[in-house]
PDB file of N, CA and C in Angstrom:
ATOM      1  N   UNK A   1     118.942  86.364 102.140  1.00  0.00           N
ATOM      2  CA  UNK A   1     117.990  85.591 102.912  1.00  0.00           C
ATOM      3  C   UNK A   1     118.225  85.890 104.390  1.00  0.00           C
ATOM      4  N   UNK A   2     117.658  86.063 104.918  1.00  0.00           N
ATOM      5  CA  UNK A   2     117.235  85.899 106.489  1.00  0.00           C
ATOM      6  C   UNK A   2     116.295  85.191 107.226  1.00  0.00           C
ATOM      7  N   UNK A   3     116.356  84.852 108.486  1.00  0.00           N
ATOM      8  CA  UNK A   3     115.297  83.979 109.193  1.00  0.00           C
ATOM      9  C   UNK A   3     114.898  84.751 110.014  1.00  0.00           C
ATOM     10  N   UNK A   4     113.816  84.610 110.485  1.00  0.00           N
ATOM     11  CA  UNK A   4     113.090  84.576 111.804  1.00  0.00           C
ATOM     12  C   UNK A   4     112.528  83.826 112.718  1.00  0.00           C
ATOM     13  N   UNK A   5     111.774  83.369 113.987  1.00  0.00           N
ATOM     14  CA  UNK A   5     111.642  82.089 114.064  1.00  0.00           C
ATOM     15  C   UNK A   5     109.820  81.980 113.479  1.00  0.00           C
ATOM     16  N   UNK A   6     109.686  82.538 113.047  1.00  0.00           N
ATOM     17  CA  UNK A   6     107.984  82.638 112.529  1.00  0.00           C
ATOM     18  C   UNK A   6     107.772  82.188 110.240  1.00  0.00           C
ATOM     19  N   UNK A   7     109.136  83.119 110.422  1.00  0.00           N
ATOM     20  CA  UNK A   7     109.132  82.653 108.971  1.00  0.00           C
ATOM     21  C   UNK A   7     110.634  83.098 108.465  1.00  0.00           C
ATOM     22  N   UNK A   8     111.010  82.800 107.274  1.00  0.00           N
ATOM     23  CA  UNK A   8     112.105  82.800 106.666  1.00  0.00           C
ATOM     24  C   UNK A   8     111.596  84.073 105.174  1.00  0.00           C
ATOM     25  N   UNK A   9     112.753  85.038 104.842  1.00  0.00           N
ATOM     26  CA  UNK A   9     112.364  86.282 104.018  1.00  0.00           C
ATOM     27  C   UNK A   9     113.974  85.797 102.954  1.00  0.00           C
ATOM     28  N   UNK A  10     113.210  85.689 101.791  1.00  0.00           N
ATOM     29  CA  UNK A  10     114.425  85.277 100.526  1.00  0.00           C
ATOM     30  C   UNK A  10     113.739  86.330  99.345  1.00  0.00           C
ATOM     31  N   UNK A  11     115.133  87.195  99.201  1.00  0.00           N
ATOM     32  CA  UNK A  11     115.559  88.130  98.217  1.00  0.00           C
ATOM     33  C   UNK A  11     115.856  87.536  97.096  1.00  0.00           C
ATOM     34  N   UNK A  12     115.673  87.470  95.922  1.00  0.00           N
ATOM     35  CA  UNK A  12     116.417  87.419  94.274  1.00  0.00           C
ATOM     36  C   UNK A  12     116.541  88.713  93.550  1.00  0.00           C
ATOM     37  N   UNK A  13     117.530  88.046  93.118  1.00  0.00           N
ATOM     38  CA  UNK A  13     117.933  88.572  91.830  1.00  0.00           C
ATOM     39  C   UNK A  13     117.391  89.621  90.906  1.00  0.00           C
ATOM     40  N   UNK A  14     115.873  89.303  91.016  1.00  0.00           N
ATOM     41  CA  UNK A  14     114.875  89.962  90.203  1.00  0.00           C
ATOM     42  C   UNK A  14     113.902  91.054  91.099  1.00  0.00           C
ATOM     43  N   UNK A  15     114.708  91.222  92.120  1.00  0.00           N
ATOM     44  CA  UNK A  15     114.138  92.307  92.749  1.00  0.00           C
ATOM     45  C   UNK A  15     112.809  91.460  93.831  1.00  0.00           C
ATOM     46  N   UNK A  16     112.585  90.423  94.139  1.00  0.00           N
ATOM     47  CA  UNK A  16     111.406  90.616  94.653  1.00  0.00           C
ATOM     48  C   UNK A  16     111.918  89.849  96.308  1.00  0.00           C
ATOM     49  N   UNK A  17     110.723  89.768  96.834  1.00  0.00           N
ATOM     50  CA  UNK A  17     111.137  89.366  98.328  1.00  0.00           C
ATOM     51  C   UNK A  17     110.269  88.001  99.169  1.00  0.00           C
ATOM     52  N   UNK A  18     110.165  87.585  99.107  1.00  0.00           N
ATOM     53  CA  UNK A  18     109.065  85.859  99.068  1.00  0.00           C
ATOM     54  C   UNK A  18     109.529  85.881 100.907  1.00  0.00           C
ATOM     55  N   UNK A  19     108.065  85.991 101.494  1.00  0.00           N
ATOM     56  CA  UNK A  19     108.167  85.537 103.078  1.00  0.00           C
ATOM     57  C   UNK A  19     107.762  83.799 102.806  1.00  0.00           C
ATOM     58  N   UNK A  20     108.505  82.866 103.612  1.00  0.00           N
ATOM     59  CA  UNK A  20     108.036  81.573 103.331  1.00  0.00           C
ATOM     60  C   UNK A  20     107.734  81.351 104.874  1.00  0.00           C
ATOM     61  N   UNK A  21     106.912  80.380 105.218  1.00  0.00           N
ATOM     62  CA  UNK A  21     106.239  80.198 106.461  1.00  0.00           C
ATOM     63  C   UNK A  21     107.252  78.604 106.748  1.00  0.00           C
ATOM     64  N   UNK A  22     106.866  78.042 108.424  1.00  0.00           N
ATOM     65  CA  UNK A  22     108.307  76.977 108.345  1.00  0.00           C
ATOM     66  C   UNK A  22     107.479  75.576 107.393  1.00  0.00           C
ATOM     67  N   UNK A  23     107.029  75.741 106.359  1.00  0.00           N
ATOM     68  CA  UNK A  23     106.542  74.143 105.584  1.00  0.00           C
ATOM     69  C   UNK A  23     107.010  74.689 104.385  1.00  0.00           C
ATOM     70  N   UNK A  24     108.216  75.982 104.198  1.00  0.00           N
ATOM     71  CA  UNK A  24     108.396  76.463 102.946  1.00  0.00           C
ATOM     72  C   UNK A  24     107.030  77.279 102.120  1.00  0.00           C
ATOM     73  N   UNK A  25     105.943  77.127 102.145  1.00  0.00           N
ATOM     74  CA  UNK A  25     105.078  78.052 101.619  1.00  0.00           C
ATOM     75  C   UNK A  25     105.544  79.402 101.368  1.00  0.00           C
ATOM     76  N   UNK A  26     105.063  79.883 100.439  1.00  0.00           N
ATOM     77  CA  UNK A  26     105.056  81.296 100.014  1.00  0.00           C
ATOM     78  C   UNK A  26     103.705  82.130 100.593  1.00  0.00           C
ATOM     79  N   UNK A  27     103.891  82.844 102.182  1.00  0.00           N
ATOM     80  CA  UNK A  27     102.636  83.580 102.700  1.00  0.00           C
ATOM     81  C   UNK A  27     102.612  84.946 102.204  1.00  0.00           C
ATOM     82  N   UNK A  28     103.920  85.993 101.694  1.00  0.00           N
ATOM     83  CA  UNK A  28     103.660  87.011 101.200  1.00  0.00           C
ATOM     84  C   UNK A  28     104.865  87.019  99.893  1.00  0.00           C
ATOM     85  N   UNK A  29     104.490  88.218  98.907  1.00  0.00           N
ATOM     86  CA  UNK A  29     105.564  88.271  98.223  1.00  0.00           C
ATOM     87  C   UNK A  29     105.716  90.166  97.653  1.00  0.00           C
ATOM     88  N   UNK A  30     106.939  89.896  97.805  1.00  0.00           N
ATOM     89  CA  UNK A  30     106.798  91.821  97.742  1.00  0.00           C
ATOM     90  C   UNK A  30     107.899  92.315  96.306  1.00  0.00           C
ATOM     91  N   UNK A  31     107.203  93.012  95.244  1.00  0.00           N
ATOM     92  CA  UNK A  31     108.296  93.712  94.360  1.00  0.00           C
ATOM     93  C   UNK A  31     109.139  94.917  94.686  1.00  0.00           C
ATOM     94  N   UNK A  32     110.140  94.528  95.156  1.00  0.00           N
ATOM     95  CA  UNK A  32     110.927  95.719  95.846  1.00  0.00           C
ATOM     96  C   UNK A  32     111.332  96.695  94.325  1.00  0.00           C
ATOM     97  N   UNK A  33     112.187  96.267  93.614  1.00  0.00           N
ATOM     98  CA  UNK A  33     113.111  96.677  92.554  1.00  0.00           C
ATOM     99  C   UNK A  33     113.386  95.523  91.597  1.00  0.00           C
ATOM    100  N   UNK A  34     113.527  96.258  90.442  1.00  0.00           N
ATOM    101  CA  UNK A  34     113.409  95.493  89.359  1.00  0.00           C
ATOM    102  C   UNK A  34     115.056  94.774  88.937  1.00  0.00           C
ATOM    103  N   UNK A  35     116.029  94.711  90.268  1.00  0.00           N
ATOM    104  CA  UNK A  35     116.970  94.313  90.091  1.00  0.00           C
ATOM    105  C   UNK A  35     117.197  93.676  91.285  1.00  0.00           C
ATOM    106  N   UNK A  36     118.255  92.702  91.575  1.00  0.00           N
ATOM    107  CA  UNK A  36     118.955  92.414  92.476  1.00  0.00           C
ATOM    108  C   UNK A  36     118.878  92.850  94.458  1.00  0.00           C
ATOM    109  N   UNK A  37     118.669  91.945  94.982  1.00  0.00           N
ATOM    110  CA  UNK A  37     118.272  92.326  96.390  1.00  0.00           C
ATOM    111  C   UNK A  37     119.527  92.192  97.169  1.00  0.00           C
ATOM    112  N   UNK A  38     119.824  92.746  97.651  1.00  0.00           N
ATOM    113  CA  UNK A  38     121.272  92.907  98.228  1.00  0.00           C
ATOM    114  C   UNK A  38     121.298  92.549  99.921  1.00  0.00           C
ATOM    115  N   UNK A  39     120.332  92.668 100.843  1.00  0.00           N
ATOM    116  CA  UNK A  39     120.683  92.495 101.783  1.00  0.00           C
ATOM    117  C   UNK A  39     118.611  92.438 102.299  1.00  0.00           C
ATOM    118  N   UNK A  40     118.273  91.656 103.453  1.00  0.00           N
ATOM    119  CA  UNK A  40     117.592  91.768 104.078  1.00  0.00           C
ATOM    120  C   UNK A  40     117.602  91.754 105.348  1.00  0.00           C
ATOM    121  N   UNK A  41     116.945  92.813 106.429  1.00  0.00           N
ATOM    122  CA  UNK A  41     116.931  92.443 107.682  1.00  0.00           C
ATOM    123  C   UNK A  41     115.466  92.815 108.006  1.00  0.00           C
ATOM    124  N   UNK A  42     115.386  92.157 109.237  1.00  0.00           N
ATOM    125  CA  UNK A  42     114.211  91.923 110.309  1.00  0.00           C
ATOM    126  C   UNK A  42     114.220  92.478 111.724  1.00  0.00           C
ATOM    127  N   UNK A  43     113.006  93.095 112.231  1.00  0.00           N
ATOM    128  CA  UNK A  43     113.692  93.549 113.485  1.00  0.00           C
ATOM    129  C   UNK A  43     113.065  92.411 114.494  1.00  0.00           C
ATOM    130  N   UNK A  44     113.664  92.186 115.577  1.00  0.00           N
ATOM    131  CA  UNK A  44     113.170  90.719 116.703  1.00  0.00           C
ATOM    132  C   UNK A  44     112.027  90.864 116.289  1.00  0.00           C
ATOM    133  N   UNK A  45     110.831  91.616 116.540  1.00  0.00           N
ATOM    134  CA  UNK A  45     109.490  90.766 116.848  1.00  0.00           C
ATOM    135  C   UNK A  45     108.716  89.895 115.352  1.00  0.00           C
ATOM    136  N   UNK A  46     109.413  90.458 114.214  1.00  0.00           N
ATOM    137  CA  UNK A  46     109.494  89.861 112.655  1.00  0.00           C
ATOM    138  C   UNK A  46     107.993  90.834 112.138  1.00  0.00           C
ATOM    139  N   UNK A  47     108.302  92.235 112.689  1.00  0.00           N
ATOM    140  CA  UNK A  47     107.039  92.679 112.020  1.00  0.00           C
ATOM    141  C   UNK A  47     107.327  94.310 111.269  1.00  0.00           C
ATOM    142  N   UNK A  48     109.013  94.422 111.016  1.00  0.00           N
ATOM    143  CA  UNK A  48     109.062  95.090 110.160  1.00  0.00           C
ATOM    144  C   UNK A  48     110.650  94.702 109.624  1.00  0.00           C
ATOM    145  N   UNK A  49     110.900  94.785 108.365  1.00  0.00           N
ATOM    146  CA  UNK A  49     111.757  94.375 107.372  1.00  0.00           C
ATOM    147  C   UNK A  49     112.088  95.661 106.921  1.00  0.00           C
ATOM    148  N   UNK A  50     113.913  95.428 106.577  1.00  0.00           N
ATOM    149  CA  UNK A  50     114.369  96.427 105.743  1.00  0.00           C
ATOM    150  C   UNK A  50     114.527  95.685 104.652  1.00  0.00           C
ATOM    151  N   UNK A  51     114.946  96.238 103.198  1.00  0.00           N
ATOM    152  CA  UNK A  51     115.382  95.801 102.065  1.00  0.00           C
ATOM    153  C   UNK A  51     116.154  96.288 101.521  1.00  0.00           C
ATOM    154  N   UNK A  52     117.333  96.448 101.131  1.00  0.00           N
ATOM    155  CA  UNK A  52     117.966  96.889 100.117  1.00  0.00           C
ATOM    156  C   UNK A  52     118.727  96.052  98.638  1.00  0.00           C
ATOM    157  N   UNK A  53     118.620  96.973  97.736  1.00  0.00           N
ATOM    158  CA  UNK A  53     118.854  96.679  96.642  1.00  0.00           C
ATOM    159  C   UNK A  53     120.137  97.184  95.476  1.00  0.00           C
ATOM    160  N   UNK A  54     120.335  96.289  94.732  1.00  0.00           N
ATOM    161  CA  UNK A  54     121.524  96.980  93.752  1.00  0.00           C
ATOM    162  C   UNK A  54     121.427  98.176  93.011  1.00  0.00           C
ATOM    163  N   UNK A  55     120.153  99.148  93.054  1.00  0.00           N
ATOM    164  CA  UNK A  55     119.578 100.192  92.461  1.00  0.00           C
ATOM    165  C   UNK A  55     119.682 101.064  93.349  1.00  0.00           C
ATOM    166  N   UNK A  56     120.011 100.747  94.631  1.00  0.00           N
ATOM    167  CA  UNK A  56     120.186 102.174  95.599  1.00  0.00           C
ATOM    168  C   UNK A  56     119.055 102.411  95.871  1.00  0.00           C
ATOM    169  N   UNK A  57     118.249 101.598  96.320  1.00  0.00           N
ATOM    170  CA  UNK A  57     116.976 101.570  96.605  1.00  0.00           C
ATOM    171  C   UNK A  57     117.091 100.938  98.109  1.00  0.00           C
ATOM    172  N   UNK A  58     116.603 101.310  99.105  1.00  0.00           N
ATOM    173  CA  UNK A  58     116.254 101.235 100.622  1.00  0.00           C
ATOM    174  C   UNK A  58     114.646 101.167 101.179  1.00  0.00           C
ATOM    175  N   UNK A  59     114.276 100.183 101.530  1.00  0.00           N
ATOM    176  CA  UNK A  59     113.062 100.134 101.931  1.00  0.00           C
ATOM    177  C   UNK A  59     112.477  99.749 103.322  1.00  0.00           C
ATOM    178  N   UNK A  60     112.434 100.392 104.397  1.00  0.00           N
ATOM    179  CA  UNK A  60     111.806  99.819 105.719  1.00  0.00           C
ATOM    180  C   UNK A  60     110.735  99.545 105.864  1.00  0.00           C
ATOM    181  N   UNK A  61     109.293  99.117 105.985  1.00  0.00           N
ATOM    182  CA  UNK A  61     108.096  98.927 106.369  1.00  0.00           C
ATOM    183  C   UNK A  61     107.919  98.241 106.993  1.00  0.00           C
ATOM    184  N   UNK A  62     106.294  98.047 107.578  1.00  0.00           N
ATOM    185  CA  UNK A  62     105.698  97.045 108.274  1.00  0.00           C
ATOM    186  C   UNK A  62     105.249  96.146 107.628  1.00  0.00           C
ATOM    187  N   UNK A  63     105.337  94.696 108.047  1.00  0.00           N
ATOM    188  CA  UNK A  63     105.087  93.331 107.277  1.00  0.00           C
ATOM    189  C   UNK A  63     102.960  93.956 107.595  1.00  0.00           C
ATOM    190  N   UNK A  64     102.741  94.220 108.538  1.00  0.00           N
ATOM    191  CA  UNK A  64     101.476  93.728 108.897  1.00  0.00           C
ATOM    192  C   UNK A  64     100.949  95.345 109.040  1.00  0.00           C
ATOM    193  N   UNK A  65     101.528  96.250 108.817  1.00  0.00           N
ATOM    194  CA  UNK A  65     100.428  97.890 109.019  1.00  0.00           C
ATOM    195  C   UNK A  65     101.384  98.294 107.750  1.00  0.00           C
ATOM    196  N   UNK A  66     100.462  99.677 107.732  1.00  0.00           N
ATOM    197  CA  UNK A  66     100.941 100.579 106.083  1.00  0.00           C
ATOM    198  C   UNK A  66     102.332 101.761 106.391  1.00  0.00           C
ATOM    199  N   UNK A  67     103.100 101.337 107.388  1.00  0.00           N
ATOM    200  CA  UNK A  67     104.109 102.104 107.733  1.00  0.00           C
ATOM    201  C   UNK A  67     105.129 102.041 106.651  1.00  0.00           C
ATOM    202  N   UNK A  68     105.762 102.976 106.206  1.00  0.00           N
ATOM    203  CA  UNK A  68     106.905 102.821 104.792  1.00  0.00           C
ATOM    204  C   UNK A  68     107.543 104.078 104.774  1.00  0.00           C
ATOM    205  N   UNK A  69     108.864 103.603 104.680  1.00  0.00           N
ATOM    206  CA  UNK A  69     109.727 104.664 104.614  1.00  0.00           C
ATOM    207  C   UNK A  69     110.510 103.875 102.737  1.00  0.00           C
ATOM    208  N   UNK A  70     111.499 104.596 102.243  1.00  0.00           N
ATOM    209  CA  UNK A  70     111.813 104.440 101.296  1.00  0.00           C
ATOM    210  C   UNK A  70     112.939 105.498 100.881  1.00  0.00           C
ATOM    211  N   UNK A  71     114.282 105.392 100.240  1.00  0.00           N
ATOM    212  CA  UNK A  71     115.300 106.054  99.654  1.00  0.00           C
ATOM    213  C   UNK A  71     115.615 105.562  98.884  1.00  0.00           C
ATOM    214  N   UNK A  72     116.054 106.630  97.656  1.00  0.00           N
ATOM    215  CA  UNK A  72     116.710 105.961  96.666  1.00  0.00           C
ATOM    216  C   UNK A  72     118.327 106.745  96.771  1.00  0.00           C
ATOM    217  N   UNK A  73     119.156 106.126  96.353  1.00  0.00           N
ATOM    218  CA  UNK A  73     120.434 106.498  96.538  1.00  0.00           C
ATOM    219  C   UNK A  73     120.870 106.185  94.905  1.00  0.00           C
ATOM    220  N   UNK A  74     122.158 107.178  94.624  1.00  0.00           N
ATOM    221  CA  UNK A  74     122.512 106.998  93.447  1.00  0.00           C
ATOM    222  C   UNK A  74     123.986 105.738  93.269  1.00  0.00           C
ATOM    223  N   UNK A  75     123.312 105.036  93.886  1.00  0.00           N
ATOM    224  CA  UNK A  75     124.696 104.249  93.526  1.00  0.00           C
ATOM    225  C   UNK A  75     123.998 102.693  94.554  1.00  0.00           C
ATOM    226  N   UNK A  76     124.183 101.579  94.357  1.00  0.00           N
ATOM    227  CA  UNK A  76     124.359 100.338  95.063  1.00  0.00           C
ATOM    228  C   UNK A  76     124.255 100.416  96.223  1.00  0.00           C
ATOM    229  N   UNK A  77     123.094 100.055  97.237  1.00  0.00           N
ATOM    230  CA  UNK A  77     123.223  99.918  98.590  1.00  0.00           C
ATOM    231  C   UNK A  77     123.589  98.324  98.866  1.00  0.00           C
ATOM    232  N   UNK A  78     124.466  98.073  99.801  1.00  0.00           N
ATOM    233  CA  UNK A  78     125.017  96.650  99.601  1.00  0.00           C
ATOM    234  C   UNK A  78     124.101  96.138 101.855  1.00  0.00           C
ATOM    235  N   UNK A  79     124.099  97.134 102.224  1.00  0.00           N
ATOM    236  CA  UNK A  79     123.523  96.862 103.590  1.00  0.00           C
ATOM    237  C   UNK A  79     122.375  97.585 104.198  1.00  0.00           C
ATOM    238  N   UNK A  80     121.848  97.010 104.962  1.00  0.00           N
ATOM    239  CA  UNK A  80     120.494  97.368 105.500  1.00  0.00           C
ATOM    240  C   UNK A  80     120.519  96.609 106.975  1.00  0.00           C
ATOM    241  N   UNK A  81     120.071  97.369 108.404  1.00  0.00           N
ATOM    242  CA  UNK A  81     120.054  96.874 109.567  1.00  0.00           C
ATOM    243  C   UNK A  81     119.070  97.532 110.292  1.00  0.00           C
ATOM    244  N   UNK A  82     117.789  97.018 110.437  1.00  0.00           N
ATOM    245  CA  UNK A  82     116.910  97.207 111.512  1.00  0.00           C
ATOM    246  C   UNK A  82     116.978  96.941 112.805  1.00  0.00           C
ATOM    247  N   UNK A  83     116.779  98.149 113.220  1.00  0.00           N
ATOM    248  CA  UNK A  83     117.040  97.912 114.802  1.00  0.00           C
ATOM    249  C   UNK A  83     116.184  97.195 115.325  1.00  0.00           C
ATOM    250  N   UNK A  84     116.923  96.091 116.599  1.00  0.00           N
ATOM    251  CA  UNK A  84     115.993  94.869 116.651  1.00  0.00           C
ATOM    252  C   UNK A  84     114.948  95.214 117.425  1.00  0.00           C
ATOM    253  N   UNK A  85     114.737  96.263 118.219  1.00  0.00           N
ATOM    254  CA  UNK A  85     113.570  96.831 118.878  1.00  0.00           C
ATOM    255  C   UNK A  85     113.048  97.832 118.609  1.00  0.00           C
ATOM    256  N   UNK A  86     112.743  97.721 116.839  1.00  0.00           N
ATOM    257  CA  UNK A  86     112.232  98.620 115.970  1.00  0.00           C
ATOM    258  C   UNK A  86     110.630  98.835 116.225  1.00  0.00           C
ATOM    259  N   UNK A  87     110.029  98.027 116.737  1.00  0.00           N
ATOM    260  CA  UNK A  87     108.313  98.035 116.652  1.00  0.00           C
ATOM    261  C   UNK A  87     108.256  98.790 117.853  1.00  0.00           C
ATOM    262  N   UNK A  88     109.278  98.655 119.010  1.00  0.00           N
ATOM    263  CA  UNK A  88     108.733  98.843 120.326  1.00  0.00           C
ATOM    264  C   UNK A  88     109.588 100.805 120.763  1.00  0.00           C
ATOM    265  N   UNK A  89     109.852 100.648 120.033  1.00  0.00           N
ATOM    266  CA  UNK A  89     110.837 102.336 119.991  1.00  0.00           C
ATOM    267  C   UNK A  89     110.175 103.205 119.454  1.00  0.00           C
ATOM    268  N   UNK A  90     110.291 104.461 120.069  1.00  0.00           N
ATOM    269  CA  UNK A  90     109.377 105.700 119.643  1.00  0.00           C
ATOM    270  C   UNK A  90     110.119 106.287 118.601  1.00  0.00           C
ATOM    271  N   UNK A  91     111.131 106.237 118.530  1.00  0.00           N
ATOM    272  CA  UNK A  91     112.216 106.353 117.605  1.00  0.00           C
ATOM    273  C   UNK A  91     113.067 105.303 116.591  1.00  0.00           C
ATOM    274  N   UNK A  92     111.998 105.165 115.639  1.00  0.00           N
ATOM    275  CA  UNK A  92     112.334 104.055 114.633  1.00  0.00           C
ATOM    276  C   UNK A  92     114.073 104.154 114.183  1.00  0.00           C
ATOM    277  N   UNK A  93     114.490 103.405 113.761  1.00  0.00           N
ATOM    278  CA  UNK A  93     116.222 103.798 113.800  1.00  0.00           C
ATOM    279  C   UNK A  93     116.355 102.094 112.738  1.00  0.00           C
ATOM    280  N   UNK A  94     117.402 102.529 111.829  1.00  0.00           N
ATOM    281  CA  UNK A  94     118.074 101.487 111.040  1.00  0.00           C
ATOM    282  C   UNK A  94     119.154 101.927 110.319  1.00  0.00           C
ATOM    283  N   UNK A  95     120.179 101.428 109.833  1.00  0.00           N
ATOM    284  CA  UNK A  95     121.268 101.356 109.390  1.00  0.00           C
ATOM    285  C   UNK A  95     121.444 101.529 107.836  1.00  0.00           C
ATOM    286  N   UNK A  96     121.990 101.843 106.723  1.00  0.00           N
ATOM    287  CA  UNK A  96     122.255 101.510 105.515  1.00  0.00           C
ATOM    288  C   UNK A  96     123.447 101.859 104.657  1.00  0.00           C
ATOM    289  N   UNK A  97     124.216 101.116 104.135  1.00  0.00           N
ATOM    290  CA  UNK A  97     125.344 101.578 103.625  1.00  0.00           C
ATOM    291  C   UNK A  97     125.574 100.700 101.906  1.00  0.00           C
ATOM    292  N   UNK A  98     126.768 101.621 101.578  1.00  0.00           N
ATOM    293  CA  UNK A  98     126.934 101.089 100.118  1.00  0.00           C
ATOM    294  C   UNK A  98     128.530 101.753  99.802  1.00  0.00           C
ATOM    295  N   UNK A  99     129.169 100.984  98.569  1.00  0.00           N
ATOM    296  CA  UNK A  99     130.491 101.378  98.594  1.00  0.00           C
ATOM    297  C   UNK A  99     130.518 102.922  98.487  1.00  0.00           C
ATOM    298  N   UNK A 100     129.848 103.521  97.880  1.00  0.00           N
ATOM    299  CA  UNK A 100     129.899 105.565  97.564  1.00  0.00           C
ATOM    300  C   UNK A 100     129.213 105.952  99.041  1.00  0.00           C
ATOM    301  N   UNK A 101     128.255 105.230  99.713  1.00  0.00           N
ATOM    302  CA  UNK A 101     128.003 105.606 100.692  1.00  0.00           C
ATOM    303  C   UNK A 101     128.212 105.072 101.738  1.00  0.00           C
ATOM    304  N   UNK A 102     128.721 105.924 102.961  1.00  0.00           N
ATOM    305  CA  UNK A 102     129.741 105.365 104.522  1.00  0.00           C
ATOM    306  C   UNK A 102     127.802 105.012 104.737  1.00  0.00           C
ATOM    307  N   UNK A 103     128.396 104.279 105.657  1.00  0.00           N
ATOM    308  CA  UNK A 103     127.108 103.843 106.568  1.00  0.00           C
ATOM    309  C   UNK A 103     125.935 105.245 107.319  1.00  0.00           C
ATOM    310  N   UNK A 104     125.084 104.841 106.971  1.00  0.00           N
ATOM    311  CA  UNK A 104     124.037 106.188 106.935  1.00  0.00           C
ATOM    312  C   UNK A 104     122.746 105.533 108.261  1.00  0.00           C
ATOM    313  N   UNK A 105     122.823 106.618 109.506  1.00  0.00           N
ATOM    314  CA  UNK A 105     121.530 106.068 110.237  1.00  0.00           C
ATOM    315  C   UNK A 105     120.384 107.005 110.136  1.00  0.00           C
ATOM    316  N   UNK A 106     119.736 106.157 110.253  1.00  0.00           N
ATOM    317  CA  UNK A 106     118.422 106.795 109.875  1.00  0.00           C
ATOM    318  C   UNK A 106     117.199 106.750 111.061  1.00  0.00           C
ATOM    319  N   UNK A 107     117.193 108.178 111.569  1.00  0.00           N
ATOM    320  CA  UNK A 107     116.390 107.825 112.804  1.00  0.00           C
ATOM    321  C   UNK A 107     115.203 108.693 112.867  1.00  0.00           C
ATOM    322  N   UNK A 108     114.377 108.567 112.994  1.00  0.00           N
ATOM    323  CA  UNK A 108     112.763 108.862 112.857  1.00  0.00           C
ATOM    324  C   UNK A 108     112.080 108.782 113.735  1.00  0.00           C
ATOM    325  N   UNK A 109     110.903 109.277 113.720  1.00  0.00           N
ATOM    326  CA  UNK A 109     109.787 109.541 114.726  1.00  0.00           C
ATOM    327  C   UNK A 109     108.636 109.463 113.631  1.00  0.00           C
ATOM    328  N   UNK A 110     107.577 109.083 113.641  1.00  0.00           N
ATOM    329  CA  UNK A 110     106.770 108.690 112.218  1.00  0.00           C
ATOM    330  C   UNK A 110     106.675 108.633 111.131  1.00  0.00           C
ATOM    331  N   UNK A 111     107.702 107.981 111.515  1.00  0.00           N
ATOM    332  CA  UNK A 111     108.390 107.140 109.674  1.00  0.00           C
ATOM    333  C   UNK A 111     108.851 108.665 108.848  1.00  0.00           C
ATOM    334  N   UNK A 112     109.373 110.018 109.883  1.00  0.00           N
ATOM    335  CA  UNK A 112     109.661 110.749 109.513  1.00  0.00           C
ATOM    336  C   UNK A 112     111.369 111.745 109.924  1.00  0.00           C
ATOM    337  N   UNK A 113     112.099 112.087 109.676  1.00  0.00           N
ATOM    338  CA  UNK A 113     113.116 112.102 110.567  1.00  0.00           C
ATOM    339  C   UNK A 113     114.208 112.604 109.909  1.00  0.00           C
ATOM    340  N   UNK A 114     115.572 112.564 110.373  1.00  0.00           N
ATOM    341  CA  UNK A 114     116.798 113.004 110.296  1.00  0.00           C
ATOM    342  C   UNK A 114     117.693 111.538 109.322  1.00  0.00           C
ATOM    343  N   UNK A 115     118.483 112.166 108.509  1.00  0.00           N
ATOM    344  CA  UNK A 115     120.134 110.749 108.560  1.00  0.00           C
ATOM    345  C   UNK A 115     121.119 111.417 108.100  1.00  0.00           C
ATOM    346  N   UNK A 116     121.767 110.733 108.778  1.00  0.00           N
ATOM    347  CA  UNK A 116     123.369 110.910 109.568  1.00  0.00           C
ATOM    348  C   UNK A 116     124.277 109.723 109.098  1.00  0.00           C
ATOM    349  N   UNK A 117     125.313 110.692 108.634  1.00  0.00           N
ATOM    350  CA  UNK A 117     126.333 109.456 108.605  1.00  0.00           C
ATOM    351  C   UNK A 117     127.514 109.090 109.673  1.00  0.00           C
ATOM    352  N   UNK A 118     127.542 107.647 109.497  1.00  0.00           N
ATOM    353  CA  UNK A 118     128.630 107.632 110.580  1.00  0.00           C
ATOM    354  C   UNK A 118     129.961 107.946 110.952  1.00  0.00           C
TER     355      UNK A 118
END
């Protein structure tokens, strides 16, 4: 789970991702993976989300445009970190790691790009 001050983003178990608005409502809901959500982040302005999952599955997009990046990794990603001035950077950039994998950045130019480990 993570907050923002616009809305609150809760991961389960079952893979999916529920944005709740502040009266608790359910305003979006997203099927990431059909397993376990391991980590969520947000970048400040709350208009793009990473996801990762127990399937080694990595997901960045935009809450509100069709921007999407996506990796699958062979093993458990346990972290995910959007850079907090992800919307406003010409160079999209976020974080992801898992026990087989050291922390991996991932830096792009239209949702297209290089990663590097640390």
């Amino acid at each position: 789970m993570t907050v923002h001050d616009k809305f609150l983003a809760l991961g389960t178990h079952y893979g999916k991702v529920y944005l709740l608005d502040v009266q608790g409502n359910i305003t979006q809901k997203f099927d990431i993976s059909p397993v376990k959500i391991n980590q969520i982040s947000l970048d400040e302005s709350g208009e793009h989300m990473g996801v990762c999952s127990e399937d080694g599955k990595v997901q960045v997009f935009g809450l509100y445009f069709g921007e999407e990046f996506h990796e699958t990794f062979d093993c458990p990603i346990k972290i995910v970190a959007v850079h907090p001035h992800f919307v406003r950077s010409s160079c999209k950039q976020f974080v992801t790691g898992g026990k087989k994998v050291n922390a991996v950045c991932r830096h792009r130019q239209s949702l297209r790009g290089s990663m590097f480990a640390l």
